[in-house]
Protein backbone atom coordinates (compact mmCIF):
# COMPACT_ATOMS: atom_id res chain seq x y z
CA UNK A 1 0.00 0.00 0.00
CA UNK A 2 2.49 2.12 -1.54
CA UNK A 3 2.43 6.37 -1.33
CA UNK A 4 3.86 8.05 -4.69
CA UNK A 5 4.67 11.68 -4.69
CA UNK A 6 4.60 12.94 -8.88
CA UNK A 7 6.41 16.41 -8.23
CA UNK A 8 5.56 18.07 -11.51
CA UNK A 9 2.87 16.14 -12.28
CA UNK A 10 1.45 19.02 -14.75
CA UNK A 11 3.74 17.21 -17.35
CA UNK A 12 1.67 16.42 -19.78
CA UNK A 13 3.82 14.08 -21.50
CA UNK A 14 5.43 12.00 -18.86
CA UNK A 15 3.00 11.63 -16.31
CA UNK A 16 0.08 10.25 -18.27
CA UNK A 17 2.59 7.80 -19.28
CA UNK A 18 4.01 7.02 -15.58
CA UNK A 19 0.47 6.50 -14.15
CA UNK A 20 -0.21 4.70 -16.88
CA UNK A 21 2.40 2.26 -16.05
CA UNK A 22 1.95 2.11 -12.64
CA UNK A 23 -1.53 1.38 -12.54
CA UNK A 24 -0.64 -1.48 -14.75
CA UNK A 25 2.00 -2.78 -12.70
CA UNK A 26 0.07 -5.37 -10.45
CA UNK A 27 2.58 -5.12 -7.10
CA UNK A 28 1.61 -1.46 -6.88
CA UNK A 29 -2.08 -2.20 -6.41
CA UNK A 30 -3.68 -0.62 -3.61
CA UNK A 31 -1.20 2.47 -3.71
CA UNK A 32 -1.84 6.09 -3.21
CA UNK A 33 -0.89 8.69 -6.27
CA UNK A 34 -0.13 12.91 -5.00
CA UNK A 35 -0.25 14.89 -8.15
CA UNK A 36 1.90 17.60 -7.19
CA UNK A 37 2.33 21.14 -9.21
CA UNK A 38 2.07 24.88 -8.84
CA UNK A 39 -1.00 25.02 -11.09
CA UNK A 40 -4.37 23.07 -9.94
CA UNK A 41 -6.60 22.97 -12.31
CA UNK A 42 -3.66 21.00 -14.66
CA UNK A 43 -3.69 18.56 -11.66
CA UNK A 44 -7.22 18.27 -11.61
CA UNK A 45 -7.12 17.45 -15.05
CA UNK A 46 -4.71 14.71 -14.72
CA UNK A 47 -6.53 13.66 -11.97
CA UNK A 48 -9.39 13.27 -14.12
CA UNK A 49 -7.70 11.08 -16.78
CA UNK A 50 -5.99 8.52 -14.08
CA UNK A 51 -9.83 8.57 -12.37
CA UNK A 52 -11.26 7.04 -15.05
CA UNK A 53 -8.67 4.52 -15.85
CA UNK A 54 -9.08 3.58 -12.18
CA UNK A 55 -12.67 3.37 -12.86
CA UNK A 56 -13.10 2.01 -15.91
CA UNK A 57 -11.15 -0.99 -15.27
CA UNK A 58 -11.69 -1.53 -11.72
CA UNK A 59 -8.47 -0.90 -10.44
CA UNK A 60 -7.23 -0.32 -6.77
CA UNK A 61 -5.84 3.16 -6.40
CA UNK A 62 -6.27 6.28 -5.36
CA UNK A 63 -5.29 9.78 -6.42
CA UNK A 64 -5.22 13.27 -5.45
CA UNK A 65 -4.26 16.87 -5.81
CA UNK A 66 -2.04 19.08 -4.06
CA UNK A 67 -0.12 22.13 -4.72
CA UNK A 68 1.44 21.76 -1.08
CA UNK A 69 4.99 19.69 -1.69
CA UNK A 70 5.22 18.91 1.79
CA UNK A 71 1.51 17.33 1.82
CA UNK A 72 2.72 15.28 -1.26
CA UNK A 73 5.80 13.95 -0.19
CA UNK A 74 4.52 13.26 3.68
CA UNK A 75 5.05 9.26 4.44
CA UNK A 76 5.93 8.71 0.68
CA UNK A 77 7.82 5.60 -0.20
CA UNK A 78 8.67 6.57 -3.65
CA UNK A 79 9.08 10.22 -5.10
CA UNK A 80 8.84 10.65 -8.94
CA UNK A 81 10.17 13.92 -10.36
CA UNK A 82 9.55 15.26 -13.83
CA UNK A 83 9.75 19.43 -13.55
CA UNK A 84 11.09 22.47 -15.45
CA UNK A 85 11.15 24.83 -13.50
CA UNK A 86 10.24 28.42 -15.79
CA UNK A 87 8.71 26.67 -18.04
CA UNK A 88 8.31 27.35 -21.88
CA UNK A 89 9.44 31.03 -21.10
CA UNK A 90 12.89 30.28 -19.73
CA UNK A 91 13.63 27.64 -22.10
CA UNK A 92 12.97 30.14 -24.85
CA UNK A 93 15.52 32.31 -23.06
CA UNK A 94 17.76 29.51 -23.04
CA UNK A 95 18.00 28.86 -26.59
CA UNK A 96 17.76 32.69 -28.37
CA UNK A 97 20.06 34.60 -25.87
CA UNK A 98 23.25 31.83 -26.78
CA UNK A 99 21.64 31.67 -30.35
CA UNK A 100 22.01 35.49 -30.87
CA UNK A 101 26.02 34.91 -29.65
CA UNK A 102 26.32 32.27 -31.92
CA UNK A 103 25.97 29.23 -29.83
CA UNK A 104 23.65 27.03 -31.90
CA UNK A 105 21.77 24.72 -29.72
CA UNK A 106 19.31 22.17 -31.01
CA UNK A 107 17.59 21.07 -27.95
CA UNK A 108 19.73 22.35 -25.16
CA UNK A 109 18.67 21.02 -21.65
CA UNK A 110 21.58 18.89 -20.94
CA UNK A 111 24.83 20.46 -22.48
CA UNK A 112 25.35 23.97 -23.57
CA UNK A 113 24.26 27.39 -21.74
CA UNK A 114 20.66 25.93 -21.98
CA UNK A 115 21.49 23.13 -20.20
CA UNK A 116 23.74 24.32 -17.53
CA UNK A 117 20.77 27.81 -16.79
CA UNK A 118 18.05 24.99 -16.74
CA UNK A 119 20.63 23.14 -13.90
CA UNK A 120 21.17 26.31 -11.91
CA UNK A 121 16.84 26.96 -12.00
CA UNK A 122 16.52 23.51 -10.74
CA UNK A 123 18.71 23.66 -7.72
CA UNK A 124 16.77 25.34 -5.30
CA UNK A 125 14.03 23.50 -5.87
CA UNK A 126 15.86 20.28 -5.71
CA UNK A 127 17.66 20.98 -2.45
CA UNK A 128 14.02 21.91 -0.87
CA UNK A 129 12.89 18.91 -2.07
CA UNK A 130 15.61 17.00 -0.38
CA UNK A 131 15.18 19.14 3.13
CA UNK A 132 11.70 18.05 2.88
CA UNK A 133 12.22 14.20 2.41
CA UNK A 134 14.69 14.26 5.10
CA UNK A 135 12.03 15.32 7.30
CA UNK A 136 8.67 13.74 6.19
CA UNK A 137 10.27 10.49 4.22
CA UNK A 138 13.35 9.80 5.24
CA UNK A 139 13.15 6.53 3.39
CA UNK A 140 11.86 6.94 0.32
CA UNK A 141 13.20 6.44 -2.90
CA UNK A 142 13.55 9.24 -5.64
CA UNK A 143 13.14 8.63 -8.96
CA UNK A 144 14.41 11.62 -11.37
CA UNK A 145 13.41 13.16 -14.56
CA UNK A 146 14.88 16.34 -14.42
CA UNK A 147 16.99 17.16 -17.03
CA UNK A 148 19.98 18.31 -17.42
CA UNK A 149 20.13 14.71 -15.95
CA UNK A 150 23.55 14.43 -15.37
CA UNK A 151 24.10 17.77 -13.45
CA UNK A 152 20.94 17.73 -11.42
CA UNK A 153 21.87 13.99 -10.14
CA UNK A 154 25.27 15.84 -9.48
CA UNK A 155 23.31 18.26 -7.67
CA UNK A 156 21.08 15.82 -5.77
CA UNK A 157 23.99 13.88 -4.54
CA UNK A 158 26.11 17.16 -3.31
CA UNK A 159 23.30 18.67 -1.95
CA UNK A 160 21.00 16.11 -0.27
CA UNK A 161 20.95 12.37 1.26
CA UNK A 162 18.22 11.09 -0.39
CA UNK A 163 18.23 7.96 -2.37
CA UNK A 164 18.58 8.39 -5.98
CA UNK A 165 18.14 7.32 -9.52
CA UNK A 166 18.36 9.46 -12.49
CA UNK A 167 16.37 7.55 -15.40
CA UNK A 168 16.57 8.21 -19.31
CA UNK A 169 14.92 5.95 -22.22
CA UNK A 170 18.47 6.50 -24.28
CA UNK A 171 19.54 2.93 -23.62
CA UNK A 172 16.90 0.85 -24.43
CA UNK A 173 15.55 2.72 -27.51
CA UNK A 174 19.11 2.93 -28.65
CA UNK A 175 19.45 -0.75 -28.42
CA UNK A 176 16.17 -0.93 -30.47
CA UNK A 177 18.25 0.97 -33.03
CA UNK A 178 20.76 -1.41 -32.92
CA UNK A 179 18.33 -4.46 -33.24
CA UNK A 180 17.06 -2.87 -36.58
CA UNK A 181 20.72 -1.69 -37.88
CA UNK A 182 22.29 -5.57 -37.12
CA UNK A 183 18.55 -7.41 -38.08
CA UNK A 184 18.78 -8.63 -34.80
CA UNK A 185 15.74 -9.05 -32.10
CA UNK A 186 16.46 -6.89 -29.13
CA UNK A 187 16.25 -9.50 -26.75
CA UNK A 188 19.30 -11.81 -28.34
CA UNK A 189 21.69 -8.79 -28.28
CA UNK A 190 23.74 -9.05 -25.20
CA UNK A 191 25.68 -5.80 -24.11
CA UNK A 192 27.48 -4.12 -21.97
CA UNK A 193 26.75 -0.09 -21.84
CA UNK A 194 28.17 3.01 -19.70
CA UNK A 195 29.63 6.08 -19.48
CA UNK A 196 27.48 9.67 -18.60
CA UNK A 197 23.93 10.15 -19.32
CA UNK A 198 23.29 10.92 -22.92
CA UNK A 199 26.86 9.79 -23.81
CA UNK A 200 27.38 6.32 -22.75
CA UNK A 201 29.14 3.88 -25.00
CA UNK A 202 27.96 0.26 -25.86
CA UNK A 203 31.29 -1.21 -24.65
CA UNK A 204 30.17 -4.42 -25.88
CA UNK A 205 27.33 -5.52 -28.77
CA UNK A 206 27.33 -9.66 -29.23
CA UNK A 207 24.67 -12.19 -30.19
CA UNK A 208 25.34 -15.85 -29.71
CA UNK A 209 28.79 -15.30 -28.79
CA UNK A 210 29.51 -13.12 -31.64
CA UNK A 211 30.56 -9.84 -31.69
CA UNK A 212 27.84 -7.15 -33.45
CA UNK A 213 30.33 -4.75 -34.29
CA UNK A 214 31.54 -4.94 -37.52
CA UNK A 215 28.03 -5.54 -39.04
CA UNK A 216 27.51 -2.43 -37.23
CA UNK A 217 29.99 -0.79 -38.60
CA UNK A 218 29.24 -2.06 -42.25
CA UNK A 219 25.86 -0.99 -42.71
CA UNK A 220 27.05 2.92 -41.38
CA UNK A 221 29.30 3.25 -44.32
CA UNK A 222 26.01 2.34 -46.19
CA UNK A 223 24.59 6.54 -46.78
CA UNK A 224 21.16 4.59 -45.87
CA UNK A 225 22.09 3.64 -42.69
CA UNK A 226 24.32 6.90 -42.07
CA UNK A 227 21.68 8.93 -43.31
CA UNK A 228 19.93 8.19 -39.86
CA UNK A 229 23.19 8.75 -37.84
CA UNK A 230 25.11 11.37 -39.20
CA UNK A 231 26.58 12.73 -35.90
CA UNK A 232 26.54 9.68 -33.77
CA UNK A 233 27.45 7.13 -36.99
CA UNK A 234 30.57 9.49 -37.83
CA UNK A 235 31.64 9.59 -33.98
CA UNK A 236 31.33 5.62 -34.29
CA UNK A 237 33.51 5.52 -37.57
CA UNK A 238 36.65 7.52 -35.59
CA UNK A 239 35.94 5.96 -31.93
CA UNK A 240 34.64 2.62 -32.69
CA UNK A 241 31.96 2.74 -30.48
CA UNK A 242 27.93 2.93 -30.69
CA UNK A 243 26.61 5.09 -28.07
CA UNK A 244 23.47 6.41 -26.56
CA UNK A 245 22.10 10.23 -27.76
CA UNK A 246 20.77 11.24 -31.16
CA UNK A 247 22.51 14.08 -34.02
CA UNK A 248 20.23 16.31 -32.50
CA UNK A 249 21.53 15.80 -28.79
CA UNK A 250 25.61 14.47 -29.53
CA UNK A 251 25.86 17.37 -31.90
CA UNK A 252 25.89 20.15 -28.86
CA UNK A 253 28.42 17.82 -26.48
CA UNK A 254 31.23 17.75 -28.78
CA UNK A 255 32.67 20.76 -30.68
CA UNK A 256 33.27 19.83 -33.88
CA UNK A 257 29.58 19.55 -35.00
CA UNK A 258 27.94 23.14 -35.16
CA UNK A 259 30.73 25.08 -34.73
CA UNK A 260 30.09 26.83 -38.13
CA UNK A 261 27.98 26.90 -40.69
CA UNK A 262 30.20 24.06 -43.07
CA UNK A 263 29.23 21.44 -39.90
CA UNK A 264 26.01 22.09 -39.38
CA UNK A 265 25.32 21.65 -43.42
CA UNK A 266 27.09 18.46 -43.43
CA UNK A 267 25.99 16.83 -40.17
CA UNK A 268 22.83 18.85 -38.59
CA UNK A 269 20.31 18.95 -41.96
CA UNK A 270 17.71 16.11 -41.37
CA UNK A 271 14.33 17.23 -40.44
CA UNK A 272 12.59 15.76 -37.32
CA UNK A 273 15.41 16.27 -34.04
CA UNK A 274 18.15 15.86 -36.60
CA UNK A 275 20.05 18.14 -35.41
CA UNK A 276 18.39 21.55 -36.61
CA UNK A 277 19.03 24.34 -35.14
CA UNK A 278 16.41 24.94 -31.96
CA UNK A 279 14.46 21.92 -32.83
CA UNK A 280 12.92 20.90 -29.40
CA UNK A 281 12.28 24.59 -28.58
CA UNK A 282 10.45 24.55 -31.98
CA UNK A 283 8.41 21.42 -31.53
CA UNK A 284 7.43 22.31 -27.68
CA UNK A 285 5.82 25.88 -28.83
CA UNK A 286 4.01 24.01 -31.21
CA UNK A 287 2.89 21.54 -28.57
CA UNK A 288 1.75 24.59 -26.34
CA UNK A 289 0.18 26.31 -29.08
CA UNK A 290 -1.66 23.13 -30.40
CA UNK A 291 -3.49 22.27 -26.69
CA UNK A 292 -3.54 26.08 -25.95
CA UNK A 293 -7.04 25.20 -26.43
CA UNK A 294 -7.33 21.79 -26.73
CA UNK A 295 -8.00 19.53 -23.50
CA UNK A 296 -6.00 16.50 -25.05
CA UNK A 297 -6.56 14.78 -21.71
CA UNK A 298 -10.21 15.17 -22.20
CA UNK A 299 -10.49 12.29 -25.36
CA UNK A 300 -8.52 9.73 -23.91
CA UNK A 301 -10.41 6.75 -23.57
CA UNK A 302 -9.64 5.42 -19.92
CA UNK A 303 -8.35 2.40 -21.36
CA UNK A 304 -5.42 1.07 -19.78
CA UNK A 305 -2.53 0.74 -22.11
CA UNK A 306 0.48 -1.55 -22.02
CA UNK A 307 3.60 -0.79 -20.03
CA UNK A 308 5.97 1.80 -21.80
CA UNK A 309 9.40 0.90 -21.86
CA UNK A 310 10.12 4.04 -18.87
CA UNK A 311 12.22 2.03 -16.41
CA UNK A 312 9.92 3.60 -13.73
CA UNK A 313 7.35 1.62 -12.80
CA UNK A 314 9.93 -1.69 -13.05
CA UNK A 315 11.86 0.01 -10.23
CA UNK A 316 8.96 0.11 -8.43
CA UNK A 317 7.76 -3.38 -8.82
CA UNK A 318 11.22 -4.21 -8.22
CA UNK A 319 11.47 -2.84 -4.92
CA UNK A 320 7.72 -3.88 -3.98
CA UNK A 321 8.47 -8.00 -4.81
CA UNK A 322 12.34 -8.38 -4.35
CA UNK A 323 12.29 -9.59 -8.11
CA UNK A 324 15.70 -8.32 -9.43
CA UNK A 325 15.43 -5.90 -11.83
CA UNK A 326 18.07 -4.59 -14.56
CA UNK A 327 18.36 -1.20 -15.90
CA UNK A 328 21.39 1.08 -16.75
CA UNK A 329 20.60 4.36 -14.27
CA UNK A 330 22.35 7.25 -13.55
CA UNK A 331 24.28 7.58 -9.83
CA UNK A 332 26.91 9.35 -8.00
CA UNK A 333 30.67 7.53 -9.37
CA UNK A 334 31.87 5.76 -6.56
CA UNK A 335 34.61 3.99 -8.26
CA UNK A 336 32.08 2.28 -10.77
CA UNK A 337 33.70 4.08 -13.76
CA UNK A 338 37.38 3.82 -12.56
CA UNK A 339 38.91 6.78 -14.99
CA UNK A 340 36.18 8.90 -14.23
CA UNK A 341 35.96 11.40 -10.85
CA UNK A 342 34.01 10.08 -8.22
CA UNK A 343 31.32 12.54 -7.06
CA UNK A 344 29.92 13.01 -10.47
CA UNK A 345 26.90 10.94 -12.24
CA UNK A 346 27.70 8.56 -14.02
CA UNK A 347 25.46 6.06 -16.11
CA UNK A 348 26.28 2.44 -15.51
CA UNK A 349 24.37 -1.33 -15.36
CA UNK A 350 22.63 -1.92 -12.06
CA UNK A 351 20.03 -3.57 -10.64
CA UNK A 352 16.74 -3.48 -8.56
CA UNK A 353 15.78 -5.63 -5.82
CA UNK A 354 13.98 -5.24 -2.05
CA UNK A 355 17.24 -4.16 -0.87
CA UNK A 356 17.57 -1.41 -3.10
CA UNK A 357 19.85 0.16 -5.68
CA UNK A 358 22.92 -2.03 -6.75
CA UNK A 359 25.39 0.06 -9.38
CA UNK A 360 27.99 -2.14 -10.90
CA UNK A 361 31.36 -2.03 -11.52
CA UNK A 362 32.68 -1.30 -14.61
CA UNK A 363 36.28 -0.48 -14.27
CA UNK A 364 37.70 1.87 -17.02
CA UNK A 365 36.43 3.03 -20.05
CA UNK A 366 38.48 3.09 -23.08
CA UNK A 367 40.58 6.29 -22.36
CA UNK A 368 38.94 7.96 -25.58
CA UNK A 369 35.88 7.26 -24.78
CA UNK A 370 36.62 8.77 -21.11
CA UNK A 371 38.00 11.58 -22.30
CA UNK A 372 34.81 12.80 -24.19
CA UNK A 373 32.74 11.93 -21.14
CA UNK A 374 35.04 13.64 -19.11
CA UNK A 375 34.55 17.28 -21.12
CA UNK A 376 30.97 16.95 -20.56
CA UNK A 377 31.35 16.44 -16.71
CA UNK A 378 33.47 19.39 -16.14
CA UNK A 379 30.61 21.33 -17.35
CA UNK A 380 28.20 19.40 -15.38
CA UNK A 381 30.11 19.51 -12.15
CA UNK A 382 30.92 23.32 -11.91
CA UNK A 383 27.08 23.99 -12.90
CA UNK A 384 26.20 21.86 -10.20
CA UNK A 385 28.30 23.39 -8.00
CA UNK A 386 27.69 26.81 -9.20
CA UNK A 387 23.62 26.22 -8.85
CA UNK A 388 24.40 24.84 -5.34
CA UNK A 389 26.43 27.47 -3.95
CA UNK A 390 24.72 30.67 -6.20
CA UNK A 391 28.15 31.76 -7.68
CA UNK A 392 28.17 33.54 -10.61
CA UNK A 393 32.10 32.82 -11.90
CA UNK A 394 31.43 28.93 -11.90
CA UNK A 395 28.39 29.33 -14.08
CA UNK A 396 30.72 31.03 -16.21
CA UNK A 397 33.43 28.30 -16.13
CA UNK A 398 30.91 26.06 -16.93
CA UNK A 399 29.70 27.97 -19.91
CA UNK A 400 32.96 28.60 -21.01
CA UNK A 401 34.48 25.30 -20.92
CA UNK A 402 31.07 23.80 -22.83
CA UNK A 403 32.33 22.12 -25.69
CA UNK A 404 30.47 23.93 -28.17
CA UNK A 405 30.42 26.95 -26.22
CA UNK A 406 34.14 27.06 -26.14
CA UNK A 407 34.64 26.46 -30.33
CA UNK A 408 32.70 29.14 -31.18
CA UNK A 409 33.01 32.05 -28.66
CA UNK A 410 35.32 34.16 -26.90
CA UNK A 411 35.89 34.86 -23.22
CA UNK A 412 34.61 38.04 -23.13
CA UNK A 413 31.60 36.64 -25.79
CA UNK A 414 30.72 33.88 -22.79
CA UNK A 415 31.01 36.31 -20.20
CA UNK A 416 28.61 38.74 -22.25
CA UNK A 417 26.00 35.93 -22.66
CA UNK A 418 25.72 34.52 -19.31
CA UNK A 419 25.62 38.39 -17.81
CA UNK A 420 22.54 38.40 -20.00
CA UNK A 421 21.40 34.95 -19.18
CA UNK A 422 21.41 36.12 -15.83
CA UNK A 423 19.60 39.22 -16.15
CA UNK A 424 16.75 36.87 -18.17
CA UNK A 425 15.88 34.36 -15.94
CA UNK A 426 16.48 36.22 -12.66
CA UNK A 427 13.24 35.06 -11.11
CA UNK A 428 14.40 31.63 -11.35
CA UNK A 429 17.18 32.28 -9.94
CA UNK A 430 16.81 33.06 -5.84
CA UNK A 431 20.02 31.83 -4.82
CA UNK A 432 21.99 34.32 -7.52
CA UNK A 433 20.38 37.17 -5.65
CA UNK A 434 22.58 40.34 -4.75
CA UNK A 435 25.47 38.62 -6.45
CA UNK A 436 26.64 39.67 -10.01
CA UNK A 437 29.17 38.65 -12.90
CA UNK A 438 31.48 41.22 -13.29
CA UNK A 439 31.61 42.55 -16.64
CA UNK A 440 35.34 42.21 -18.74
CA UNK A 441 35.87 45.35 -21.90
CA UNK A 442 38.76 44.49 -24.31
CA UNK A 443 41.41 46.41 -23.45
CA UNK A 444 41.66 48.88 -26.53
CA UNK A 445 45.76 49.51 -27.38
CA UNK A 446 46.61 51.86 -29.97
CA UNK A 447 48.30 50.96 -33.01
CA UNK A 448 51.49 52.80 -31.62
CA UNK A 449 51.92 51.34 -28.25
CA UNK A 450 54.97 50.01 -27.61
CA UNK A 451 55.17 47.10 -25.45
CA UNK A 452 56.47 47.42 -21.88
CA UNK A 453 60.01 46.16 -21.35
CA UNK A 454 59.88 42.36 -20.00
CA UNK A 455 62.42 41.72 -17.23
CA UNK A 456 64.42 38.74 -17.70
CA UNK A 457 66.31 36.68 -15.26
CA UNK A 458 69.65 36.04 -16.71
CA UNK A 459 69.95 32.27 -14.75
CA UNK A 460 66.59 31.58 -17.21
CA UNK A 461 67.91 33.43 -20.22
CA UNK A 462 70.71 30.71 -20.46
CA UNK A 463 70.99 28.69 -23.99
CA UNK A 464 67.15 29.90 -24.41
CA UNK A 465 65.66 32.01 -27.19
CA UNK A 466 66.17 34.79 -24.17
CA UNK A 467 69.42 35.20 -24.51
CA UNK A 468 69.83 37.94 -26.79
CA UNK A 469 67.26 40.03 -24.25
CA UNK A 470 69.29 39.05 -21.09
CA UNK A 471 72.63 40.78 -23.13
């Protein structure tokens, strides 16, 4: 007799697909759902829809409203979260204030300025969120949503003690990729996969024994099979490795991609997320627009559906039966990923059972392969540290040492941008308040300045180009 806290449970998306599976998951029967949100009457209307699937076939659960957090998460054994917090209006800021510098993003919420601002708006709200379980459910499990996944599980285990799980679908419907690229069925591919969240590499790809790979490999020199891939099949051609995130999402983690006009041509043309420039942003104004006036919840039928493939609600029943269940989730490195930092998340193999969450070991990474995760968590470790502690110069650094950030902008570009960035999304922003970014001028020098006289120490100057100066 289970209590579920949704925190965000406005979503329209995700959580009409969560209760969905949950109230099909038998070992959850008889469990309590709190739709949590700032805005009611898009509770009420979720409330609605999971009523009359409850109804309609005779389920045992119960639901209810609440725009009180603590009400929601009071005795909850599991807490499900699946917020943005600003909404469509910050994300917009997010993607036209870099776009106008000439960062070009194409869904930015993980990597990039869009993805580090959407960390440092999260924070707060995450660190309330664990004061409050700490107090009212000191037990419970969270579940997370929240992108940018791999900073805000950074955040979560920096700034809070509650037990965590960051889950993405990038996994398993990359491995149904995989099944249709190798004319394999999904469930005889056996594979090893890790690395960070949105960039974790299948380290190994076999059926029957035998290794996937260079079938793989053949069909993405094929300009059908590449056509699909263009960002991740070229990263596969130089690195030799398959990994988890689509053109539209690798394309902003590395910088050689959409740094200019010639890359984004070549690699970032295919309609539909392939890479276009502010693609998501595109198709969620078009969502907003389209059930502006629409009540889409309003025509569903009430017929339960079957189980997505969200790892959620097999967590769940996981924990509920002791039946082990496997999943790659994301978690704090604690020497899982060997040439990786501890501290940071890190997306590895692990299981479910009664006894909770089991990471496994998976030693080291091929060193390139670590070395591309690791430029993504430098960026995802100083925005979580920046959103924890509200300073200002370690948003920066994080900007500034974003891949694509970096290969297309200056310092004093970066600096310019996040100043603005800043000044933007200030009201999402509490723990930035009072505290400012110092802006940098280039230092103007006339065309006959003569450079200031450089002191030399003559021990240094010895058989070095110096010498001459030091005589």
């Amino acid at each position: 007799m289970s209590k579920i806290a949704l925190i965000g449970a406005g979503s329209l998306i995700f959580c009409k697909t969560l209760l969905n599976d949950m109230f099909a998951t038998p070992a959850l029967s008889g469990s309590t759902y709190a739709l949590m949100g700032p805005t009611l009457w898009k509770l009420e209307k979720m409330k609605t829809y999971a009523d009359n699937i409850i109804q309609k076939n005779d389920l045992d659960a119960q639901v209810y409203c609440t725009t009180d957090r603590r009400d929601a998460l009071k005795d909850a054994d599991y807490v499900i979260l699946m917020f943005q917090i600003g909404g469509l209006e910050a994300y917009t800021f997010d993607y036209e204030i870099p776009m106008k510098y000439g960062v070009d993003q194409c869904i930015g919420d993980s990597m990039g300025p869009g993805g580090i601002f959407r960390c440092l708006r999260s924070a707060p709200v995450l660190m309330g969120i664990g004061d409050d379980m700490k107090e009212l459910c000191p037990d419970a499990y969270l579940l997370n949503y929240v992108n940018p996944m791999g900073a805000v599980c950074t955040t979560l285990g920096r700034a809070t003690d509650v037990k965590f799980v960051g889950l993405c679908h990038g996994v398993q419907t990359t491995l149904d990729l995989i099944a249709g690229y190798t004319d394999c069925e999904k469930d005889e591919i056996d594979y090893l996969c890790a690395g960070i969240n949105h960039m974790a590499w299948f380290l190994k790809l076999e059926k029957d024994g035998n290794d996937l790979y260079p079938l793989l490999k053949a069909n993405m020199e094929k300009p059908a099979y590449y056509k699909n891939e263009k960002v991740r099949g070229e990263v596969m051609r130089h690195a030799g490795y398959f990994m988890t995130e689509s053109t539209g999402h690798l394309s902003e983690y590395l910088p050689w991609f959409r740094k200019n006009q010639k890359e984004l041509d070549l690699y970032c043309d295919e309609p539909a997320f392939g890479g276009e420039s502010g693609a998501y942003l595109n198709f969620s104004q078009m969502v907003a627009e389209k059930f502006k006036n629409t009540d889409v919840l309003s025509i569903e039928t009430g017929d339960l559906e079957p189980r997505s493939k969200e790892y959620c609600s097999y967590i769940l029943e996981a924990l509920e039966t002791g039946v082990p269940f496997r999943l790659n989730g994301n978690v704090i490195n604690q020497g899982m990923i060997t040439n990786l930092p501890d501290g940071v998340c890190v997306e590895v193999p692990m299981y479910v059972d009664r006894e909770g969450l089991h990471p496994m070991i998976v030693g080291e990474l091929p060193m390139h392969l670590a070395a591309m995760n690791q430029t993504n968590l430098t960026v995802q470790s100083l925005a979580a540290q920046a959103a924890i502690t509200g300073d200002p110069n370690l948003a920066f650094w994080a900007c500034a040492l974003d891949p694509l950030t970096g290969a297309v902008l200056s310092l004093k570009e970066i600096r310019d941008m996040v100043i603005e960035l800043f000044e933007a999304e200030a009201p999402w922003l509490p723990q930035f308040e009072g505290k400012t970014l110092d802006k940098i001028d280039i230092i103007d020098i006339p065309e006959d300045t003569v450079p200031a006289p450089v002191p030399v120490d003559p021990a240094l100057a010895i058989n070095s180009r110096f010498g001459k100066l030091a005589e």
